[in-house]
C-alpha atoms as a PDB file:
ATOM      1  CA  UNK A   1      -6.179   5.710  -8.001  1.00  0.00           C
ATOM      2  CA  UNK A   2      -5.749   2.111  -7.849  1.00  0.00           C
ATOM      3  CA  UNK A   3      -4.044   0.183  -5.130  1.00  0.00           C
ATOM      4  CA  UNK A   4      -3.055  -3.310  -3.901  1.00  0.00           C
ATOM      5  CA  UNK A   5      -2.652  -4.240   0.104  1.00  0.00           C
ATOM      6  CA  UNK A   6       0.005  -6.520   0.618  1.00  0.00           C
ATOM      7  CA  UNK A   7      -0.301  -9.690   2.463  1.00  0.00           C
ATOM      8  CA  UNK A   8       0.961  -8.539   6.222  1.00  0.00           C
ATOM      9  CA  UNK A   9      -2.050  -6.080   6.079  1.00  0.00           C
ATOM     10  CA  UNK A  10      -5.160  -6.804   6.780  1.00  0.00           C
ATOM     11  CA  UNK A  11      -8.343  -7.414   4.159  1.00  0.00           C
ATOM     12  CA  UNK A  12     -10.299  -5.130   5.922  1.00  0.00           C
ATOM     13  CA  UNK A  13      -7.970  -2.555   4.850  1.00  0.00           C
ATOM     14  CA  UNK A  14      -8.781  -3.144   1.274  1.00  0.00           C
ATOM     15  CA  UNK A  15     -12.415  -3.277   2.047  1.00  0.00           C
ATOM     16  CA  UNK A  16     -12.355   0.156   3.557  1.00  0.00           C
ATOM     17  CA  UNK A  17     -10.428   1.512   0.503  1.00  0.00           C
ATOM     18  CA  UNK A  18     -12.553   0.163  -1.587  1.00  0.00           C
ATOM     19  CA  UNK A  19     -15.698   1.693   0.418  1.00  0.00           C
ATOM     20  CA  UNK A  20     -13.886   4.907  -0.057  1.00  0.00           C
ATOM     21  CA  UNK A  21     -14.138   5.487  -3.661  1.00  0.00           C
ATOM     22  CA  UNK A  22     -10.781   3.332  -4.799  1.00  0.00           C
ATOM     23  CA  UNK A  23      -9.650   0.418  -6.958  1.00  0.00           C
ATOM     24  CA  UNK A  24      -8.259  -1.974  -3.885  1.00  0.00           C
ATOM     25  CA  UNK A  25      -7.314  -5.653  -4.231  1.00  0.00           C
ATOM     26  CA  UNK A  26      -5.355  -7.526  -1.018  1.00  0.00           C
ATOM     27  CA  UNK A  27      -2.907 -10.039  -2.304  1.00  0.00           C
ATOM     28  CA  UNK A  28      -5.704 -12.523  -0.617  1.00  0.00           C
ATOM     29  CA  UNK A  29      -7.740 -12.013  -4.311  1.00  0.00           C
ATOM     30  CA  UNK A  30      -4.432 -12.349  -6.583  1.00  0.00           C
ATOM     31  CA  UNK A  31      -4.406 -16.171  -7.715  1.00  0.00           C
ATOM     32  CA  UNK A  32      -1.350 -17.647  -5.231  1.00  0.00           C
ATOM     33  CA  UNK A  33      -3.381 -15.047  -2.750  1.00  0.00           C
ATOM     34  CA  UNK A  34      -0.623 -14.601   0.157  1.00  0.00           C
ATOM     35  CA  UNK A  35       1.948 -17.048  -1.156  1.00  0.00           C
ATOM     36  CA  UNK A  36       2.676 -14.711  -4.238  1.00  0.00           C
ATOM     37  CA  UNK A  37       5.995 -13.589  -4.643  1.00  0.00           C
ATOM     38  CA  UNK A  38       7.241 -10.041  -3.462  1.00  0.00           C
ATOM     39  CA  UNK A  39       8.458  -9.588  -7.779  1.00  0.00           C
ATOM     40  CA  UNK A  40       5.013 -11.019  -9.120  1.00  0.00           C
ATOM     41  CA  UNK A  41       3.598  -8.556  -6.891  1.00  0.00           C
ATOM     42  CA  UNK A  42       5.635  -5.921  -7.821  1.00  0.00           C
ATOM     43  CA  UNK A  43       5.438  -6.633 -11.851  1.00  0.00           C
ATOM     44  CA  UNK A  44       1.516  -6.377 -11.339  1.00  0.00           C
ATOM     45  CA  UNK A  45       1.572  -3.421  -9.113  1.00  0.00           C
ATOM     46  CA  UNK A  46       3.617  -1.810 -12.518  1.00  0.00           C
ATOM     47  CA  UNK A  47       1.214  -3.647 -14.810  1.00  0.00           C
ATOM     48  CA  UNK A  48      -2.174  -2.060 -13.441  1.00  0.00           C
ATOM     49  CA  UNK A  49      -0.554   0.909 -12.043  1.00  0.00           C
ATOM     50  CA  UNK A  50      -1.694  -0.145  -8.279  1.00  0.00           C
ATOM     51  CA  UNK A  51       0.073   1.831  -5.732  1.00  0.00           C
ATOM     52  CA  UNK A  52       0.800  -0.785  -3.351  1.00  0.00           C
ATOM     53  CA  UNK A  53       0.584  -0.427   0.122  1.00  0.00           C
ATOM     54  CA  UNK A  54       2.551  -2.778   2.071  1.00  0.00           C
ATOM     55  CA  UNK A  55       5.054  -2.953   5.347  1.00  0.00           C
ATOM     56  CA  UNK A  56       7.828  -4.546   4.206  1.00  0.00           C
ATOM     57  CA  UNK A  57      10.885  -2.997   3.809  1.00  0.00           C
ATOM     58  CA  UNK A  58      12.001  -5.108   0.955  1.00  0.00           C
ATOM     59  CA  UNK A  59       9.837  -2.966  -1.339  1.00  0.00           C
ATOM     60  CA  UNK A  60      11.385   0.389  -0.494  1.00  0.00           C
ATOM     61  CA  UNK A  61      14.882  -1.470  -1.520  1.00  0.00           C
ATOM     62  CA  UNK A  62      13.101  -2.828  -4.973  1.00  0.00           C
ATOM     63  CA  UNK A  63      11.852   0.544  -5.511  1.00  0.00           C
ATOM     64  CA  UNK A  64      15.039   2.175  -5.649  1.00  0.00           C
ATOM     65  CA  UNK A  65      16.917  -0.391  -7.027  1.00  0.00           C
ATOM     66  CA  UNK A  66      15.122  -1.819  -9.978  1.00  0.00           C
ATOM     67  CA  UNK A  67      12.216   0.982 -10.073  1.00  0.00           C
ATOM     68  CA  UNK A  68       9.388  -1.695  -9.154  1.00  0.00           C
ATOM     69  CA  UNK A  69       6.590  -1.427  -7.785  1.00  0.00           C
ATOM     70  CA  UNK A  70       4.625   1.683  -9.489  1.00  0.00           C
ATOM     71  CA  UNK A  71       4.036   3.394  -6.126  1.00  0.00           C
ATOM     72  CA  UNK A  72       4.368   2.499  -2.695  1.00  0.00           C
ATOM     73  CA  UNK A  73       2.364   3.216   1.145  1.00  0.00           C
ATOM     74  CA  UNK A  74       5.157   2.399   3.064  1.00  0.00           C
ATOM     75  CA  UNK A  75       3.450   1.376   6.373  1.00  0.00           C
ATOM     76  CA  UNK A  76       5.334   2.058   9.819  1.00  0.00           C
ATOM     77  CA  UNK A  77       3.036   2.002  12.211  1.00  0.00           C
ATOM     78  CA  UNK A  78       4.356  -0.553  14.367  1.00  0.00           C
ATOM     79  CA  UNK A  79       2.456  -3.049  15.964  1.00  0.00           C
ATOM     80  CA  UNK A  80      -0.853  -1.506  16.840  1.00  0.00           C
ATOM     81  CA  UNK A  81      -4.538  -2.851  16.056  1.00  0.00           C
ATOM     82  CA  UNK A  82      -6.353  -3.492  12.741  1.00  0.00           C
ATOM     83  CA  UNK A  83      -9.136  -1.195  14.134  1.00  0.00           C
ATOM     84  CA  UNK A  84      -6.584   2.007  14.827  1.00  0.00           C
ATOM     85  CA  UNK A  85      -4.601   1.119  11.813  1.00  0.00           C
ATOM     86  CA  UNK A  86      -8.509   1.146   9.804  1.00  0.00           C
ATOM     87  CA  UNK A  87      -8.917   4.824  11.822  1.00  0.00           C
ATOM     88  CA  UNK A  88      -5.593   6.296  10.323  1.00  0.00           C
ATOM     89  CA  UNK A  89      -6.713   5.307   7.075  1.00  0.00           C
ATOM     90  CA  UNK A  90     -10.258   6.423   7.063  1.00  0.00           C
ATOM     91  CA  UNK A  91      -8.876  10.044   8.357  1.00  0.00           C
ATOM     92  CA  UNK A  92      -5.922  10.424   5.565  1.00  0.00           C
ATOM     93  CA  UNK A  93      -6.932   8.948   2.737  1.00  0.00           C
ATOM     94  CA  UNK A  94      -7.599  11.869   0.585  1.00  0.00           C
ATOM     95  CA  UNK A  95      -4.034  13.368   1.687  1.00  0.00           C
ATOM     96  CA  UNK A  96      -2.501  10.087   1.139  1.00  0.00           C
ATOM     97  CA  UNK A  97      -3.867   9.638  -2.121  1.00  0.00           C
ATOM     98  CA  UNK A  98      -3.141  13.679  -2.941  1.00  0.00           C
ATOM     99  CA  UNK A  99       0.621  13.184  -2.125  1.00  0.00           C
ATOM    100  CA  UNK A 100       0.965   9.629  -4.150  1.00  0.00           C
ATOM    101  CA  UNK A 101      -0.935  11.638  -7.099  1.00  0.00           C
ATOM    102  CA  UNK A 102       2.770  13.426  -7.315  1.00  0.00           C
ATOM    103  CA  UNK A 103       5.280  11.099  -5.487  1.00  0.00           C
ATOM    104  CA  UNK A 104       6.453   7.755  -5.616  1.00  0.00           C
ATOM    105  CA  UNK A 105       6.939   6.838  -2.145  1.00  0.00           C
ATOM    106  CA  UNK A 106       4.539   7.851   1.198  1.00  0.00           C
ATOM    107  CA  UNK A 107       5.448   6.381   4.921  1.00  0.00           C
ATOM    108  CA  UNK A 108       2.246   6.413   6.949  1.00  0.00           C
ATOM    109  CA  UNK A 109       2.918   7.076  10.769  1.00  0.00           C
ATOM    110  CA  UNK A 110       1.169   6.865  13.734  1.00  0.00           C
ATOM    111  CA  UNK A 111       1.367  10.343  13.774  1.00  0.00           C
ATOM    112  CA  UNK A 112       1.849  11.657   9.951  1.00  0.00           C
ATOM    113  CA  UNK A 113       2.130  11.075   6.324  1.00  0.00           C
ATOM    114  CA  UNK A 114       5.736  11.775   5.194  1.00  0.00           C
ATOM    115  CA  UNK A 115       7.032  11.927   1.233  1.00  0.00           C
ATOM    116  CA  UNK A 116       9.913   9.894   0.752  1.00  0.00           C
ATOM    117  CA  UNK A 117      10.695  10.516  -2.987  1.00  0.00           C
END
């Protein structure tokens, strides 16, 4: 599975992914690196079939509404640290990536991993 952290995340998130096993770029590596545009980033996510993993709402609208990007980590959180938000992932990434393997759309919690369609 291949996946691309969007810019309010943290490149230490895609590092970690990557150290996992998985195909991770953060917008940081894309050429306009955080300046892209949410629709460039969303036409690429399609393009290279990246599941992208971002916590911006706008996405979630795009998704349903023009059926871009590929896949998407919604993240809601909340404000907490890089460091917990780097423990959530390291303990659920194989569920994560088992429930994106057959649905679109996955909100990541403080507290669980939910399907959203």
């Amino acid at each position: 599975m291949k996946f691309i952290v969007d810019a309010h995340l943290p490149k230490k998130l895609s590092l970690l992914i990557s150290w996992k096993g998985y195909d991770c770029l953060h917008t940081l590596d894309l050429p306009n690196q955080n300046r892209t545009k949410d629709s460039e980033i969303n036409q690429f996510s399609l393009d290279e079939k990246r599941v992208l993993i971002s916590k911006d709402l706008d996405f979630i609208d795009s998704l349903l509404i023009s059926n871009k990007p590929y896949k998407l980590l919604y993240i809601s959180t909340g404000n907490i640290s890089n460091k917990m938000l780097l423990d959530i992932f390291s303990n659920n990434i194989k569920k994560i990536v088992e429930l994106l393997e057959e649905n679109r759309v996955v909100e990541l919690t403080n507290e669980s991993i939910v399907v959203k369609g």
